[in-house]
Protein backbone atom coordinates (compact mmCIF):
# COMPACT_ATOMS: atom_id res chain seq x y z
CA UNK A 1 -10.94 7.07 -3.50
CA UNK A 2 -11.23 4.02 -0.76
CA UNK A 3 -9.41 3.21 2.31
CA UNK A 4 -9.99 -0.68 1.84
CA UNK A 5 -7.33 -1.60 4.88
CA UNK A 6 -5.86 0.23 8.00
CA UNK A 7 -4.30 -2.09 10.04
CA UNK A 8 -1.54 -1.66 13.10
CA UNK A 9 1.57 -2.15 11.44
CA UNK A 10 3.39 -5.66 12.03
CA UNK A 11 6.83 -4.49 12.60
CA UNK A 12 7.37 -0.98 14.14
CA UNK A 13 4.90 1.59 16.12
CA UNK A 14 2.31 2.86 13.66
CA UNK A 15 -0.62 2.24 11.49
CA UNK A 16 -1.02 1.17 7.98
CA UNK A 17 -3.25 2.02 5.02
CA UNK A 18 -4.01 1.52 1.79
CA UNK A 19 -6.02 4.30 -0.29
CA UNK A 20 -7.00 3.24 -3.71
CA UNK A 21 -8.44 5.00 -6.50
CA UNK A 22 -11.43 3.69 -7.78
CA UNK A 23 -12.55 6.32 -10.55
CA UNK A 24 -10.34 5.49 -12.81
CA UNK A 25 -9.19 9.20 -13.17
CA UNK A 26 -5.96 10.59 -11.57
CA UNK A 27 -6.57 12.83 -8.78
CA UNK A 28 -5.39 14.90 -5.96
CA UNK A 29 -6.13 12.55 -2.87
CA UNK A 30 -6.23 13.65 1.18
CA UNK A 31 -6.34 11.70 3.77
CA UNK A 32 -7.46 12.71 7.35
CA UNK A 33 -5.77 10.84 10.37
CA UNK A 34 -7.83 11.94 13.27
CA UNK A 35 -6.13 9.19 15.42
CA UNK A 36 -3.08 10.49 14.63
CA UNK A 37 -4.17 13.96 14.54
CA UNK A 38 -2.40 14.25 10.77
CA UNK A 39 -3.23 13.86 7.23
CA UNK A 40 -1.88 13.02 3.73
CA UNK A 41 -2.37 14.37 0.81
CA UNK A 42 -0.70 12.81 -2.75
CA UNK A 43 -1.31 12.31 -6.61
CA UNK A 44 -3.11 8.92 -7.78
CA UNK A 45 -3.43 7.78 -10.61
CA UNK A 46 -6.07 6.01 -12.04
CA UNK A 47 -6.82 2.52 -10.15
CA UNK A 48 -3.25 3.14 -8.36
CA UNK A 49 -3.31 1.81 -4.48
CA UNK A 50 -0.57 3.19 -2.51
CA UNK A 51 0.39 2.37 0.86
CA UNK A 52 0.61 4.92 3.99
CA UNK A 53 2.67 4.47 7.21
CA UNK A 54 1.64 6.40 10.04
CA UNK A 55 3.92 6.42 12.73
CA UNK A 56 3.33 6.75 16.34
CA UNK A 57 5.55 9.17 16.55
CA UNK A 58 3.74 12.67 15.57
CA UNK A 59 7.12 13.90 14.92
CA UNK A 60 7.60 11.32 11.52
CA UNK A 61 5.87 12.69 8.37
CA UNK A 62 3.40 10.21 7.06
CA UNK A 63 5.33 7.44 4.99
CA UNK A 64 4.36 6.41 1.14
CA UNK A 65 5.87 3.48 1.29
CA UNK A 66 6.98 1.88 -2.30
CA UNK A 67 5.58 -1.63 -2.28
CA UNK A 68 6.18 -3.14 -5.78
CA UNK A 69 3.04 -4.90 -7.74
CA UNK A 70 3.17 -8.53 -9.75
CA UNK A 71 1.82 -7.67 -12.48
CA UNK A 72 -0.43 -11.26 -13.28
CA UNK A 73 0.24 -13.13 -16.55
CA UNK A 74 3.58 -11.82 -16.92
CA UNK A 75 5.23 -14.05 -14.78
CA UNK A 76 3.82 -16.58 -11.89
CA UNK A 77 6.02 -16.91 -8.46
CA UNK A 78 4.52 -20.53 -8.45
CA UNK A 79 6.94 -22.82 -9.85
CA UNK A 80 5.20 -25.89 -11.62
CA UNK A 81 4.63 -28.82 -10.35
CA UNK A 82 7.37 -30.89 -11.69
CA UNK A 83 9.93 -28.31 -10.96
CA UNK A 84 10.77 -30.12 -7.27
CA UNK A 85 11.86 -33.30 -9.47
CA UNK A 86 14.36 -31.47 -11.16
CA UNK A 87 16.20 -29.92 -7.94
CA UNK A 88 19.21 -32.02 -7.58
């Protein structure tokens, strides 16, 4: 498991992070927040990244927060590049 990003969080008092598995095995993961004085612990799942708030506030549990994934080659958010003609 990786810790690729921690970050201060853009909106709110806190710290983000992103712990990905990189084993390609499920796994019971912990995380150690000596900063915050707190840690995390949670199921991943092979190549799963999850995202972590951590708020300022020692009284506010860690936070998995539910960010949802594009899967690529399903669908693209980029529309082509003759769609602006068609907007009336």
């Amino acid at each position: 498991m990786v810790v690729p990003v921690v970050k201060r969080a853009e909106m709110g008092s806190g710290t983000v992070l992103r712990v990905w598995e990189v084993s390609g095995r499920r796994r019971r993961a912990q995380v150690t927040l000596p900063f915050h004085d707190r840690s995390w612990v949670g199921d991943l799942g092979p190549h799963q990244v999850r995202t972590l708030f951590v708020s300022d506030d020692p009284g506010i549990p860690v936070q998995d927060l539910d960010i949802p994934e594009l899967e690529l080659g399903v669908h693209s958010p980029v529309p082509s590049p003759d769609a602006a003609s068609r907007i009336p």
